[in-house]
Protein backbone atom coordinates (compact mmCIF):
# COMPACT_ATOMS: atom_id res chain seq x y z
CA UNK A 1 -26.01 -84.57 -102.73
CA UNK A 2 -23.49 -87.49 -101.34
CA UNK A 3 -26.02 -89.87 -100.12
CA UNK A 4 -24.86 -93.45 -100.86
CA UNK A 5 -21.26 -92.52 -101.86
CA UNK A 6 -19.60 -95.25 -99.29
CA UNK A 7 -17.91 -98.19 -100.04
CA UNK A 8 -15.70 -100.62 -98.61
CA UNK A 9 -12.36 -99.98 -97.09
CA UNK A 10 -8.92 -102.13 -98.52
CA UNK A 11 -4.91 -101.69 -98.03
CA UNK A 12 -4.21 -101.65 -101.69
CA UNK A 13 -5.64 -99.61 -104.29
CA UNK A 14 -5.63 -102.94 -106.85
CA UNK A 15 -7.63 -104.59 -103.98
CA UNK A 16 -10.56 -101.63 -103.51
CA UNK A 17 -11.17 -101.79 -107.30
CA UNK A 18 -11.16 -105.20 -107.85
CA UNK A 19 -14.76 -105.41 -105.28
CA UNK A 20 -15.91 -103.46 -108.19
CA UNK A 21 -13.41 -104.61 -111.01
CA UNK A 22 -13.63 -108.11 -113.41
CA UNK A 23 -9.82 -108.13 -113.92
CA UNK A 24 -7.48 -105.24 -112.96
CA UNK A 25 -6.17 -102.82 -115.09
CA UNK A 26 -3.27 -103.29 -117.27
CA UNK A 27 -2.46 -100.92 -120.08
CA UNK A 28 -3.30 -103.44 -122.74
CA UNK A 29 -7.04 -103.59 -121.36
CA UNK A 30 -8.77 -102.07 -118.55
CA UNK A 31 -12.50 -101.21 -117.34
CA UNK A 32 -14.55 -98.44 -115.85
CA UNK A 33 -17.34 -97.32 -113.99
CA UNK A 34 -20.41 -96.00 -116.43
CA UNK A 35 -23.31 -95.24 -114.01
CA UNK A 36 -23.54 -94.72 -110.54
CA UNK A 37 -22.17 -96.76 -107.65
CA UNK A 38 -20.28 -98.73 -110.54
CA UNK A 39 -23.55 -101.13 -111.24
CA UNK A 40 -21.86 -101.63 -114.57
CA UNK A 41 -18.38 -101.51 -116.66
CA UNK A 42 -17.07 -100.80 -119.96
CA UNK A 43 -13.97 -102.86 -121.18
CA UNK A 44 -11.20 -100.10 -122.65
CA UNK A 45 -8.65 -101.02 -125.03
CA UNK A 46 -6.98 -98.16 -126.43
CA UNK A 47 -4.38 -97.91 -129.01
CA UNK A 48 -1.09 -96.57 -129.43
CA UNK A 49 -2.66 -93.11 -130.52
CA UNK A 50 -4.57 -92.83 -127.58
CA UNK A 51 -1.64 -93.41 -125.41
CA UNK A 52 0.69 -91.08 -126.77
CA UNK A 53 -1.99 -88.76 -126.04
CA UNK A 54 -2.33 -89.61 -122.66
CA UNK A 55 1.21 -88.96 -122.21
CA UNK A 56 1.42 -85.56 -123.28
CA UNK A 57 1.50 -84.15 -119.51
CA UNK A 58 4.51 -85.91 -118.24
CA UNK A 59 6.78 -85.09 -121.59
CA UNK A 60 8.72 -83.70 -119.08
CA UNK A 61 10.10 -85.16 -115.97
CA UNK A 62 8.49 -83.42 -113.11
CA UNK A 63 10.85 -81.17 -111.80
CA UNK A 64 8.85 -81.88 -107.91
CA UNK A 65 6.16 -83.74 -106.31
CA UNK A 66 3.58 -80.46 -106.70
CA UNK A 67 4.40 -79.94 -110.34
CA UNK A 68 3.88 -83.70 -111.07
CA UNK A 69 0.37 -83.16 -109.12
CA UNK A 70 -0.38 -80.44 -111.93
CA UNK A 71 0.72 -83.17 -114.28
CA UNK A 72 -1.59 -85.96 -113.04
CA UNK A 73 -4.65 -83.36 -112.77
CA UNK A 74 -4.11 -82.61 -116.54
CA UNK A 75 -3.33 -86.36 -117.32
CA UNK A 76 -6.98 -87.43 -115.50
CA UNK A 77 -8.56 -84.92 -117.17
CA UNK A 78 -7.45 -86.75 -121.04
CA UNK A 79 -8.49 -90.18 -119.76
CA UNK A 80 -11.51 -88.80 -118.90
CA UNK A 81 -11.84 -87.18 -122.75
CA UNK A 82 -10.30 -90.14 -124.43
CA UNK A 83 -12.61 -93.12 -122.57
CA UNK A 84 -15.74 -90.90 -122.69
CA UNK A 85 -16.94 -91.72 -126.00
CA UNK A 86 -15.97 -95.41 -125.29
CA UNK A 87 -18.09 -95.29 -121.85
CA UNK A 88 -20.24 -93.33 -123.07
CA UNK A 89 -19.69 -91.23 -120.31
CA UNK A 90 -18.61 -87.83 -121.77
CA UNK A 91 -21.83 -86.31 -121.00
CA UNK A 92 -20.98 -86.96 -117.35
CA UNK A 93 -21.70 -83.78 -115.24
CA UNK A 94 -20.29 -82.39 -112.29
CA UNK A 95 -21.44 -84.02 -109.02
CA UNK A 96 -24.55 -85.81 -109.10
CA UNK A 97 -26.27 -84.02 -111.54
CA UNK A 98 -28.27 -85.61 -114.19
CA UNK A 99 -31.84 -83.79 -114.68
CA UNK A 100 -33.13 -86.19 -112.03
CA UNK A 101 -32.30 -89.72 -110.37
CA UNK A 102 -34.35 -91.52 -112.65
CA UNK A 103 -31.89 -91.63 -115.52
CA UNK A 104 -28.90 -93.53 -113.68
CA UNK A 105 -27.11 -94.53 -116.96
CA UNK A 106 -23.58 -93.06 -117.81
CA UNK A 107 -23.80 -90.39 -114.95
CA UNK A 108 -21.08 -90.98 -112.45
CA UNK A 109 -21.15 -90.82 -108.49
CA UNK A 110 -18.49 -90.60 -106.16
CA UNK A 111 -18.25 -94.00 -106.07
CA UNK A 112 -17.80 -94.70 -109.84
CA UNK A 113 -15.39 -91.17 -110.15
CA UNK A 114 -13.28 -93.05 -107.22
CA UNK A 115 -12.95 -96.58 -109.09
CA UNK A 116 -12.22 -94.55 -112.71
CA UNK A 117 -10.05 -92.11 -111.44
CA UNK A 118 -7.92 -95.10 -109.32
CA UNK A 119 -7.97 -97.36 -112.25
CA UNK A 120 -6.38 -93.84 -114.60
CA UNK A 121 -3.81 -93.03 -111.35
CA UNK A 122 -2.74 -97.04 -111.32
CA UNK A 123 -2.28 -97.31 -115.53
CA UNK A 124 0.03 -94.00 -115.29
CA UNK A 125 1.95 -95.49 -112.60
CA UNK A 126 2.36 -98.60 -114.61
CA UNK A 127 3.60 -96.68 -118.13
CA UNK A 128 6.44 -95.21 -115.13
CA UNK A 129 5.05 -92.34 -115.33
CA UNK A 130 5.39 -91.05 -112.13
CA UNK A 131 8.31 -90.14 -110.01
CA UNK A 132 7.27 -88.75 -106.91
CA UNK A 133 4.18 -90.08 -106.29
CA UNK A 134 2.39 -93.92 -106.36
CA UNK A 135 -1.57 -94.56 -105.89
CA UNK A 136 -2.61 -95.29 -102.60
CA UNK A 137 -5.81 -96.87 -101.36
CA UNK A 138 -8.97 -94.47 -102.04
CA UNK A 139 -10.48 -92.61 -98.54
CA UNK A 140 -13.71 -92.03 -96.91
CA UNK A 141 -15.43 -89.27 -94.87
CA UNK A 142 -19.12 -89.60 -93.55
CA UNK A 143 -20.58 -89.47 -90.40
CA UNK A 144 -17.58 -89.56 -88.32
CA UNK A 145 -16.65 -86.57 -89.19
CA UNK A 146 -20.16 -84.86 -89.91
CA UNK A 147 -20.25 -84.75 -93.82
CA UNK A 148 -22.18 -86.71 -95.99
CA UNK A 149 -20.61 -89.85 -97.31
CA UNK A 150 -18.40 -89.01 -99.76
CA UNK A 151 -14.90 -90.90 -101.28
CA UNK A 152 -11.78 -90.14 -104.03
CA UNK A 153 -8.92 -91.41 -105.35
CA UNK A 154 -5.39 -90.74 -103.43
CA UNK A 155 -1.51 -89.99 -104.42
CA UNK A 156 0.68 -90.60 -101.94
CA UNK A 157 4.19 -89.08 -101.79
CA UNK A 158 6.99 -91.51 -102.32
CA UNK A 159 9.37 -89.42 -99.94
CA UNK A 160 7.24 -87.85 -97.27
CA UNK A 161 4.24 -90.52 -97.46
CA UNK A 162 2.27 -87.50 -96.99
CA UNK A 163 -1.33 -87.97 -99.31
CA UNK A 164 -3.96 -85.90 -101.46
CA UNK A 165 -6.76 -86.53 -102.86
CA UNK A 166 -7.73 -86.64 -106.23
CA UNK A 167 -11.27 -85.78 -106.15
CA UNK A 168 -12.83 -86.09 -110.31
CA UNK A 169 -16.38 -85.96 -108.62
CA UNK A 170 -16.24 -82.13 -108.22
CA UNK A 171 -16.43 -81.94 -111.98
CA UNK A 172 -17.83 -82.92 -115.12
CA UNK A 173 -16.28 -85.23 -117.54
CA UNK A 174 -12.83 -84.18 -119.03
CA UNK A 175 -12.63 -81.19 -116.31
CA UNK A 176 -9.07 -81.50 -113.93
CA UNK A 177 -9.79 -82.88 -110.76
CA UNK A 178 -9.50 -81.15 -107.33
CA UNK A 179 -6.15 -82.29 -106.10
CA UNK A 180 -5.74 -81.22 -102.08
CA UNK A 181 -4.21 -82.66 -99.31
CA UNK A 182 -5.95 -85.45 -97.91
CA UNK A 183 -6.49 -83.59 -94.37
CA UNK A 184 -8.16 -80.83 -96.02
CA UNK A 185 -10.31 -82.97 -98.03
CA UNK A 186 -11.37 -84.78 -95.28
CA UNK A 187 -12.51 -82.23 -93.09
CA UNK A 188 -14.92 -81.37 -95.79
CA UNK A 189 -13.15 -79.46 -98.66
CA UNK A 190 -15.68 -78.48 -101.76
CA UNK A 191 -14.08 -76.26 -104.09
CA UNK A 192 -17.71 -74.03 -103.94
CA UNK A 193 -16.54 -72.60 -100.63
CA UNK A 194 -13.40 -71.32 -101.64
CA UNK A 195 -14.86 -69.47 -105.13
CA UNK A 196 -15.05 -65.26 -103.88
């Protein structure tokens, strides 16, 4: 279920978040999305530890933009392990499943997986650690194109400006993200229809 997983539409990425956002992020503090459609935020400082952690998947230059991609997946998937206890949101499961709407606490939508998973793609870009790719502004799809609302975070390629999504929402907490091109994803890409 997608319903309600639209938001409003920006140039920058730093601009989207901060309709959501009380500061934006910087390595030496940041915040994220805890429940769904980002009602509420948890402040995240983390410590020099935690960082060294988070760089683990880019110890080595990538040697192309689709092996940095690999990179990033794995890199979204620590940030995701490493703020969940802060959050509280480690219990996150995939999609919007949480026993029932009723409990809207620490279970993320699209909305809140968007805003996270931008904030994680802008504070790797910051530490440099990218160098063939730079966050772009999160997309859309919905009604003009017959699926259900839905939006994710975006790479863009520095030298062919082509763009994928980085969709966390397909997943539950600390799982890699689907990365696909942002064509495919748009014209209604699930990872369920392409298991055998």
């Amino acid at each position: 279920m997608m319903a309600g997983c639209q938001t409003l539409g920006s140039s920058r990425p730093e601009n989207y978040i901060a309709h959501y956002q009380d500061y934006p992020p910087e390595v030496k503090r940041f915040q994220v999305c805890h429940d769904i459609h980002c009602e509420n935020l948890t402040p995240v400082t983390l410590d020099s530890k935690a960082w060294s952690q988070l760089a683990r998947p880019f110890t080595q230059t990538a040697a192309s933009a689709s092996q940095e991609r690999e990179q990033v997946k794995s890199a979204i998937a620590l940030f995701e392990e490493v703020v969940g206890p802060i959050a509280k949101t480690g219990s996150d499961r995939a999609r919007n499943i949480s026993g029932g709407w009723g409990n809207r606490d620490r279970q993320l939508d699209c909305i809140a997986e968007t805003i996270n998973t931008t904030t994680y793609l802008l504070l790797i870009e910051q530490q440099g650690w990218l160098k063939w790719h730079r966050t772009a502004t999160p997309e859309h799809r919905g009604w003009f194109t017959l699926h259900a609302p839905h939006n994710t975070a975006v790479l863009e390629e520095k030298a062919s400006g082509r763009k994928y999504a980085v969709d966390s929402w397909f997943h539950a907490n600390g799982e890699q993200p689907e990365v696909v091109p942002i064509n495919q994803w748009t014209s209604g890409f699930d990872p369920e229809d392409t298991k055998p």
